[in-house]
PDB file of N, CA and C in Angstrom:
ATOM      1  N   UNK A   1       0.839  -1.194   0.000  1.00  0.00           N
ATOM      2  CA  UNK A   1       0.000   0.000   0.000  1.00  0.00           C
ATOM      3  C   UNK A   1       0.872   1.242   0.000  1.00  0.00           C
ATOM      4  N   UNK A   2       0.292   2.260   0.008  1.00  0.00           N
ATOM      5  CA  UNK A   2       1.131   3.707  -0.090  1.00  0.00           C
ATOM      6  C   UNK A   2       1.370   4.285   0.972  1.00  0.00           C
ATOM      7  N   UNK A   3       1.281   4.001   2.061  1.00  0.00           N
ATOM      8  CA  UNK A   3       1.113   4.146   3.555  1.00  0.00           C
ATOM      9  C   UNK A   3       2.416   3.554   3.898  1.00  0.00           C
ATOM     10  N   UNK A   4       2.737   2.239   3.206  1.00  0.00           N
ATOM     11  CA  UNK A   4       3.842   1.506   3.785  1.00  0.00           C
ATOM     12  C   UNK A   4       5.538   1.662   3.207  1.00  0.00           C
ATOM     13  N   UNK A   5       5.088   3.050   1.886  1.00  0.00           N
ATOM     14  CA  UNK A   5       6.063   3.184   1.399  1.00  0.00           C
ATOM     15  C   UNK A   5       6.818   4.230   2.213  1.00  0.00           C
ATOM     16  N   UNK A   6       8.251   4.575   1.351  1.00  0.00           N
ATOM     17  CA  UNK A   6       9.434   5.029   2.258  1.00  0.00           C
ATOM     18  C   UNK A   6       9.635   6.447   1.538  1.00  0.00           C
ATOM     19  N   UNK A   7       9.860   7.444   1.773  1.00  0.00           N
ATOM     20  CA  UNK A   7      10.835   8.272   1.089  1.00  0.00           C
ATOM     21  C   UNK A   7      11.552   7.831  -0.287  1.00  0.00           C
ATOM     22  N   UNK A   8      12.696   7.073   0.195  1.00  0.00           N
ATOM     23  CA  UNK A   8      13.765   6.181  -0.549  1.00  0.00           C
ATOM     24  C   UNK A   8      12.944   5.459  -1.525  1.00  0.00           C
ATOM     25  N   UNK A   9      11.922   4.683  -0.908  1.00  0.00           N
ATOM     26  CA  UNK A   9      10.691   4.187  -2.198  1.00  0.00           C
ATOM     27  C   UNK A   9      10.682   5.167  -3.068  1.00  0.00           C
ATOM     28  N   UNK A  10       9.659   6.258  -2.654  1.00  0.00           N
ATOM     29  CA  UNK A  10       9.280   7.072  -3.819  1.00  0.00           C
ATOM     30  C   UNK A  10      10.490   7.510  -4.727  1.00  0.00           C
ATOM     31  N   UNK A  11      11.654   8.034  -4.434  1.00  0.00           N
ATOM     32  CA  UNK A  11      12.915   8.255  -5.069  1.00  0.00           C
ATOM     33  C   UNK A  11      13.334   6.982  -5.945  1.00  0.00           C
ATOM     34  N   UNK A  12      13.180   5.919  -5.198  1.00  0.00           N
ATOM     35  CA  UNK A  12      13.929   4.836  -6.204  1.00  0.00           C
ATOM     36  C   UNK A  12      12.488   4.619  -8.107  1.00  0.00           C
ATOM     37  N   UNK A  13      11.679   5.001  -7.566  1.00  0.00           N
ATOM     38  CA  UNK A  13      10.506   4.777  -8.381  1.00  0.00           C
ATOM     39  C   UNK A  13      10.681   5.625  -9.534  1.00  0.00           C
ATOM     40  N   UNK A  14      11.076   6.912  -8.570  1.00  0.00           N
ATOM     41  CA  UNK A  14      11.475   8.407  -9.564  1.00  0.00           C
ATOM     42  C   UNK A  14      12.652   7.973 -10.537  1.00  0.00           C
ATOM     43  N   UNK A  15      13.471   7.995  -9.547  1.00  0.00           N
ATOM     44  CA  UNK A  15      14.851   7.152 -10.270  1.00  0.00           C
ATOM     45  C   UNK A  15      14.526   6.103 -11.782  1.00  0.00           C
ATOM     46  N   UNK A  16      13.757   5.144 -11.483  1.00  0.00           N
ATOM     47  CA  UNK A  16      13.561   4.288 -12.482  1.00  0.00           C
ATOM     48  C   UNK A  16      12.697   4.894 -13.660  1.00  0.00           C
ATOM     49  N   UNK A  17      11.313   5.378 -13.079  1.00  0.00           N
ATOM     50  CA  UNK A  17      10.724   5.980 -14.063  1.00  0.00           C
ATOM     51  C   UNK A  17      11.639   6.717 -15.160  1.00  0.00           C
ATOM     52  N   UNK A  18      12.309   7.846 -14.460  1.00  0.00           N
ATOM     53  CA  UNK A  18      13.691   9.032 -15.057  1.00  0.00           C
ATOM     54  C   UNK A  18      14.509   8.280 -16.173  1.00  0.00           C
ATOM     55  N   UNK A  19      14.842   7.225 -15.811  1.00  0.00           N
ATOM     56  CA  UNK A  19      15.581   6.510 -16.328  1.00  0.00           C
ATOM     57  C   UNK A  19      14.993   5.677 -17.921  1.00  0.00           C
ATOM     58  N   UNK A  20      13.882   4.962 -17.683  1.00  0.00           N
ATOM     59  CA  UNK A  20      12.797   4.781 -19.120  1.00  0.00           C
ATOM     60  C   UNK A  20      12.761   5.911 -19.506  1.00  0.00           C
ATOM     61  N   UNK A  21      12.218   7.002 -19.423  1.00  0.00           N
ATOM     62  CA  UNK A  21      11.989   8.580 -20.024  1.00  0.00           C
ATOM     63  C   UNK A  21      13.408   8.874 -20.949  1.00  0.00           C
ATOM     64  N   UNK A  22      14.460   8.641 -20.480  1.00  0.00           N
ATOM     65  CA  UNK A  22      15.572   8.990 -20.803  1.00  0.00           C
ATOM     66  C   UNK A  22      15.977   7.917 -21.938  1.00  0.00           C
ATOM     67  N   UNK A  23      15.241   6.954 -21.692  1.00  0.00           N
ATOM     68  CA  UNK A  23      15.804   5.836 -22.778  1.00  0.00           C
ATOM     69  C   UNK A  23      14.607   6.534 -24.316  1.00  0.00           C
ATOM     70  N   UNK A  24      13.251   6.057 -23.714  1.00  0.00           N
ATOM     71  CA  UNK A  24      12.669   6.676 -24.729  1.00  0.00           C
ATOM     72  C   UNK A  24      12.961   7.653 -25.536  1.00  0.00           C
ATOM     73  N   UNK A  25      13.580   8.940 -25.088  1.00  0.00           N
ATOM     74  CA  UNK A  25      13.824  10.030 -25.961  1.00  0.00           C
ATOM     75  C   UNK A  25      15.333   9.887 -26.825  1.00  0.00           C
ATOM     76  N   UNK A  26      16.071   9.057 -26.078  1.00  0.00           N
ATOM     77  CA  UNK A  26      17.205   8.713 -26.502  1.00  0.00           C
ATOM     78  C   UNK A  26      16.731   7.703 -27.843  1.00  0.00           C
ATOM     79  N   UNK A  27      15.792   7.017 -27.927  1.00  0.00           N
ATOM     80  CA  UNK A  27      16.041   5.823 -28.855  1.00  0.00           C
ATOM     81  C   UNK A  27      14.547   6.680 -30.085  1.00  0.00           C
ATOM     82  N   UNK A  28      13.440   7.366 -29.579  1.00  0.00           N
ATOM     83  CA  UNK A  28      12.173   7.674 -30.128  1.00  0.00           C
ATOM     84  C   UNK A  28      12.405   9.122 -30.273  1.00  0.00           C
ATOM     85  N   UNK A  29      13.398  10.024 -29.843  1.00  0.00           N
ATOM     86  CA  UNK A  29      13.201  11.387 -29.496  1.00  0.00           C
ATOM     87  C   UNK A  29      12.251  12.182 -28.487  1.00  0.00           C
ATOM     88  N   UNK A  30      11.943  13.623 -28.745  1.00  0.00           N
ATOM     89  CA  UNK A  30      11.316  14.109 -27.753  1.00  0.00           C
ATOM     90  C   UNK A  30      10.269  14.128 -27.460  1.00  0.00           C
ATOM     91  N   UNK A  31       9.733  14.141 -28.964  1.00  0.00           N
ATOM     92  CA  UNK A  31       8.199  13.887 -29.183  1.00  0.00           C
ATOM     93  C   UNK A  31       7.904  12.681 -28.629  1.00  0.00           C
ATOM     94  N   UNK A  32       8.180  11.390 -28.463  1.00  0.00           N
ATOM     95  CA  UNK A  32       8.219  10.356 -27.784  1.00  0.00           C
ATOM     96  C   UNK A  32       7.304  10.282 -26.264  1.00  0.00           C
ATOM     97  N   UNK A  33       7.923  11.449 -25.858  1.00  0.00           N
ATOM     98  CA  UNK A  33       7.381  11.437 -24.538  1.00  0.00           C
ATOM     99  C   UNK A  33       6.659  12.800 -23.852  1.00  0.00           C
ATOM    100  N   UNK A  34       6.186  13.769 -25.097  1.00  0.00           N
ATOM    101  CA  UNK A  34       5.554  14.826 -25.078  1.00  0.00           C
ATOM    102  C   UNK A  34       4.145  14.728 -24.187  1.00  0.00           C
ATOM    103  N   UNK A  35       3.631  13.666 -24.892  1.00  0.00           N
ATOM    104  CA  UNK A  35       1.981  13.136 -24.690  1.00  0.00           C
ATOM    105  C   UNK A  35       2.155  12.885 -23.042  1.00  0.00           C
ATOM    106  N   UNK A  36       3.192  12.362 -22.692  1.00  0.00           N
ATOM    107  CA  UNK A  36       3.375  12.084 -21.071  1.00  0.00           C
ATOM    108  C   UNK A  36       3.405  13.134 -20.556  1.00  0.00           C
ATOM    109  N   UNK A  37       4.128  14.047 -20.632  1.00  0.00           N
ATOM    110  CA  UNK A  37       3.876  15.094 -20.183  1.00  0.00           C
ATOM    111  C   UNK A  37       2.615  15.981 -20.140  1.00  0.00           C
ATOM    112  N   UNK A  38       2.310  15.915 -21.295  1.00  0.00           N
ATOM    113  CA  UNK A  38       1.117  16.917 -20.950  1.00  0.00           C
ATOM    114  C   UNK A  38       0.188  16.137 -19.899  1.00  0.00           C
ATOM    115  N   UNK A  39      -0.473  15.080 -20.598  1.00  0.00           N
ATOM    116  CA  UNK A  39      -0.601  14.283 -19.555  1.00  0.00           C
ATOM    117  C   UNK A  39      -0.863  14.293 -18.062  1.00  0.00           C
ATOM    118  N   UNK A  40       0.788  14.721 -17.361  1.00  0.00           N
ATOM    119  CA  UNK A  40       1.126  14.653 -16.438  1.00  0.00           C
ATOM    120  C   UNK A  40       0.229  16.146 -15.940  1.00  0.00           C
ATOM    121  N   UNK A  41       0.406  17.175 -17.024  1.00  0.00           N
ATOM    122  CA  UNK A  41       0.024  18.500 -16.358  1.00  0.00           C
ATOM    123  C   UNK A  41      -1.701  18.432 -16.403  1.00  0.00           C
ATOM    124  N   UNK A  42      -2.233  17.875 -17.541  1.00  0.00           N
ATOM    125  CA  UNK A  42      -3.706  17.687 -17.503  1.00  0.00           C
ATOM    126  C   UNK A  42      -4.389  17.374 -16.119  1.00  0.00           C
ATOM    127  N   UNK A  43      -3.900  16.142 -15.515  1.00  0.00           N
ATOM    128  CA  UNK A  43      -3.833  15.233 -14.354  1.00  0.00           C
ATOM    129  C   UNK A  43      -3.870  16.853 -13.412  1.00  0.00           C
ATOM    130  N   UNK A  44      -2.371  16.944 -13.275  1.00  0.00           N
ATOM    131  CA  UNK A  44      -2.518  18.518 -12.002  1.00  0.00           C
ATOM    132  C   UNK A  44      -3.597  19.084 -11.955  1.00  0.00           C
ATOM    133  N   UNK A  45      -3.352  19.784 -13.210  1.00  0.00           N
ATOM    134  CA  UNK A  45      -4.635  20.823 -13.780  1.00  0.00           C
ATOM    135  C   UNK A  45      -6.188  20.090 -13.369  1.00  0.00           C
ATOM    136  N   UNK A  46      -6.560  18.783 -13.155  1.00  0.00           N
ATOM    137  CA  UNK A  46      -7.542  18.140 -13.077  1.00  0.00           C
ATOM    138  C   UNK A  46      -7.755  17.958 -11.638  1.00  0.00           C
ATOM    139  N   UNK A  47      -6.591  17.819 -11.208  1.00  0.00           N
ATOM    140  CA  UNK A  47      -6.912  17.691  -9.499  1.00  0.00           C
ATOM    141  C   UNK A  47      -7.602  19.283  -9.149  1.00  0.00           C
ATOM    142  N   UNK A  48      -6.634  20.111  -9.039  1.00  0.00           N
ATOM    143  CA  UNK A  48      -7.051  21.198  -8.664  1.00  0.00           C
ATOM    144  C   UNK A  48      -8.421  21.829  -9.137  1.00  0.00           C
ATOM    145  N   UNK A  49      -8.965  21.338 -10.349  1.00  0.00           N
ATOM    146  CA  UNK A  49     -10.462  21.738 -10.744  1.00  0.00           C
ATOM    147  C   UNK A  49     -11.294  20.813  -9.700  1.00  0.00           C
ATOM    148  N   UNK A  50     -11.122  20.153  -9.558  1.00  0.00           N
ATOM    149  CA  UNK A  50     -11.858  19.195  -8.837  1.00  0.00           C
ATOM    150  C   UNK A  50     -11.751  19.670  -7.159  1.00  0.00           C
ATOM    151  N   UNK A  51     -10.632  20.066  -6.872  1.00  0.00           N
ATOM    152  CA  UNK A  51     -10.456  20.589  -5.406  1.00  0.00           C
ATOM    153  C   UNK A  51     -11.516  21.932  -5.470  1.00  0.00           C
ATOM    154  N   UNK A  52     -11.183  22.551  -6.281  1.00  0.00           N
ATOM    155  CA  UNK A  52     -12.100  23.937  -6.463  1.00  0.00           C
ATOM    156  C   UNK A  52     -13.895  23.744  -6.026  1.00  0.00           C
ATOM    157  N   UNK A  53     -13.830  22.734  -7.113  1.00  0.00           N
ATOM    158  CA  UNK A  53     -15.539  22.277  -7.363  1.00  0.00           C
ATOM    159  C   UNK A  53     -15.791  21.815  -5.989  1.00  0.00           C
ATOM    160  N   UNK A  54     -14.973  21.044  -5.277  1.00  0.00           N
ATOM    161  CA  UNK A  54     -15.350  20.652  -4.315  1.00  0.00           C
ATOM    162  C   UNK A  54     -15.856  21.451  -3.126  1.00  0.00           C
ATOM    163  N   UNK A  55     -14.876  22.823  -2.823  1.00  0.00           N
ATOM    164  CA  UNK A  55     -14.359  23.897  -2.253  1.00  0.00           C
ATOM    165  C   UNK A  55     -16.170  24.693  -2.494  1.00  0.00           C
ATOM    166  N   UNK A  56     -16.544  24.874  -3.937  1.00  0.00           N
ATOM    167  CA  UNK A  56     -17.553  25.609  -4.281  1.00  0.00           C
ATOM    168  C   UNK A  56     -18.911  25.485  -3.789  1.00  0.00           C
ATOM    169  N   UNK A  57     -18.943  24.200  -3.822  1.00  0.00           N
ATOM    170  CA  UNK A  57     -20.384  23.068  -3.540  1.00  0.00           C
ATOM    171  C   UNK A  57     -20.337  23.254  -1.579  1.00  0.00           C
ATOM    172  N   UNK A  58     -18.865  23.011  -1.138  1.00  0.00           N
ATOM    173  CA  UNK A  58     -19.206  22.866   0.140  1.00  0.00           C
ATOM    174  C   UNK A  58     -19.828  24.552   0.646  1.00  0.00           C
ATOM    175  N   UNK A  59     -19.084  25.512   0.013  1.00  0.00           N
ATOM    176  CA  UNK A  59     -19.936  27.178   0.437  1.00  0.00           C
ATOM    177  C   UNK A  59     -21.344  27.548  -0.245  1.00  0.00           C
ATOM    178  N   UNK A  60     -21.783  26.035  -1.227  1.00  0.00           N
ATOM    179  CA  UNK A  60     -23.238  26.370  -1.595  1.00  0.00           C
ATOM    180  C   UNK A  60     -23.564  25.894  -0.147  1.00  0.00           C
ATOM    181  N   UNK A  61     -23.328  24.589   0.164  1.00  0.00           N
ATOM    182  CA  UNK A  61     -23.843  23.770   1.113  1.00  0.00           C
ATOM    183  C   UNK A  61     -24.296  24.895   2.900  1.00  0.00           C
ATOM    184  N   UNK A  62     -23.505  25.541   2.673  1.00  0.00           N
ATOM    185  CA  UNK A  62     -23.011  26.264   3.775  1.00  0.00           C
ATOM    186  C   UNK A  62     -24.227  27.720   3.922  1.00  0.00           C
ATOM    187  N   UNK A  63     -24.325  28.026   2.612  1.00  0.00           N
ATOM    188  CA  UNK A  63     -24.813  29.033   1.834  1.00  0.00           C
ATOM    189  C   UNK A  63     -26.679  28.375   2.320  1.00  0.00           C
ATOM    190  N   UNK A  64     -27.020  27.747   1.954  1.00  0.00           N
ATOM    191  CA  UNK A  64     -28.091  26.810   2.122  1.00  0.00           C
ATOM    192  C   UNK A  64     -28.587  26.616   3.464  1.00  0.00           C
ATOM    193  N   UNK A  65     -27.511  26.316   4.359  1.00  0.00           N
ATOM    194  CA  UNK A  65     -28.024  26.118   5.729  1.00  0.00           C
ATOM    195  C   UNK A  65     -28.358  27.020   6.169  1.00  0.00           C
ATOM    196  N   UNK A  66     -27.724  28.240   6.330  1.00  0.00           N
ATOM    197  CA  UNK A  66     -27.665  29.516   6.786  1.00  0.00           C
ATOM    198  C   UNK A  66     -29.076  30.076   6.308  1.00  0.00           C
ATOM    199  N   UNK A  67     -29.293  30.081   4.969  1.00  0.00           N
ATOM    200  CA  UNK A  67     -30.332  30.150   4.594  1.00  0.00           C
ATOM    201  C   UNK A  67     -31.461  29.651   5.104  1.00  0.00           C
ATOM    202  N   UNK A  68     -31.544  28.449   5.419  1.00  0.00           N
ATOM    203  CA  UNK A  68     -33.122  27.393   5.748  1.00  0.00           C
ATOM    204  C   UNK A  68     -33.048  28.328   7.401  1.00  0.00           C
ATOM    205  N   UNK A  69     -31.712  28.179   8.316  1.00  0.00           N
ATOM    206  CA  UNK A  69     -31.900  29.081   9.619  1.00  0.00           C
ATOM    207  C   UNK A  69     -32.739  29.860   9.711  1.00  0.00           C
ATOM    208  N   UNK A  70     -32.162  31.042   8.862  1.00  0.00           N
ATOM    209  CA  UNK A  70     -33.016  32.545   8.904  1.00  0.00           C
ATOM    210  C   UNK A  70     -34.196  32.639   7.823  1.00  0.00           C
ATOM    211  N   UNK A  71     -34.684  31.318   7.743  1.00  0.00           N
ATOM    212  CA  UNK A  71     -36.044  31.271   7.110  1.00  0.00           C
ATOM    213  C   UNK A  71     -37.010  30.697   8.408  1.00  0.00           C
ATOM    214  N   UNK A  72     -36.247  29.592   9.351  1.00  0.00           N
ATOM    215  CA  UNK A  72     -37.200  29.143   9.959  1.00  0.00           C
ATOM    216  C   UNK A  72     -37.364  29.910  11.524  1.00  0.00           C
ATOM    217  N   UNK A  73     -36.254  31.018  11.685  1.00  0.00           N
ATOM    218  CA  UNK A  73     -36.265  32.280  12.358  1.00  0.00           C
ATOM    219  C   UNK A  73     -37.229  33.293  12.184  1.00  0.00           C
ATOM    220  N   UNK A  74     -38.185  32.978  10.867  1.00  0.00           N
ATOM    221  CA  UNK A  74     -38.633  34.075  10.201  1.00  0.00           C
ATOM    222  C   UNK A  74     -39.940  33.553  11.005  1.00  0.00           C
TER     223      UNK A  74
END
């Protein structure tokens, strides 16, 4: 599991991954491994929309309660 990994894990992983990447462009060029990259940034770019949305919905949620309060105050 990912819980049970090490520092040194994640580095040796990096390490290896680094290492295919480096072969690929060496033997396919750069374009080779373009698509990975973007990829990689899509993924970021995808978390953080998703953190947002999440972020948005919870101050509707919030937005809502507050609301039903000072309705049933009324």
């Amino acid at each position: 599991t990912f819980s049970s990994m090490t520092v040194d894990d994640v580095y040796e992983i990096a390490k290896v991954v680094g290492a295919e990447v480096e072969k690929l462009i060496d033997n396919y060029g750069k374009s080779s491994v373009e698509g990975l990259v973007f990829a990689a940034r899509n993924q970021a770019h995808k978390c953080k929309e998703e953190e947002l949305l999440k972020a948005f919905e919870t101050l509707q949620v919030q937005q809502q309660k507050k609301r039903h309060v000072k309705d049933s105050d009324e």
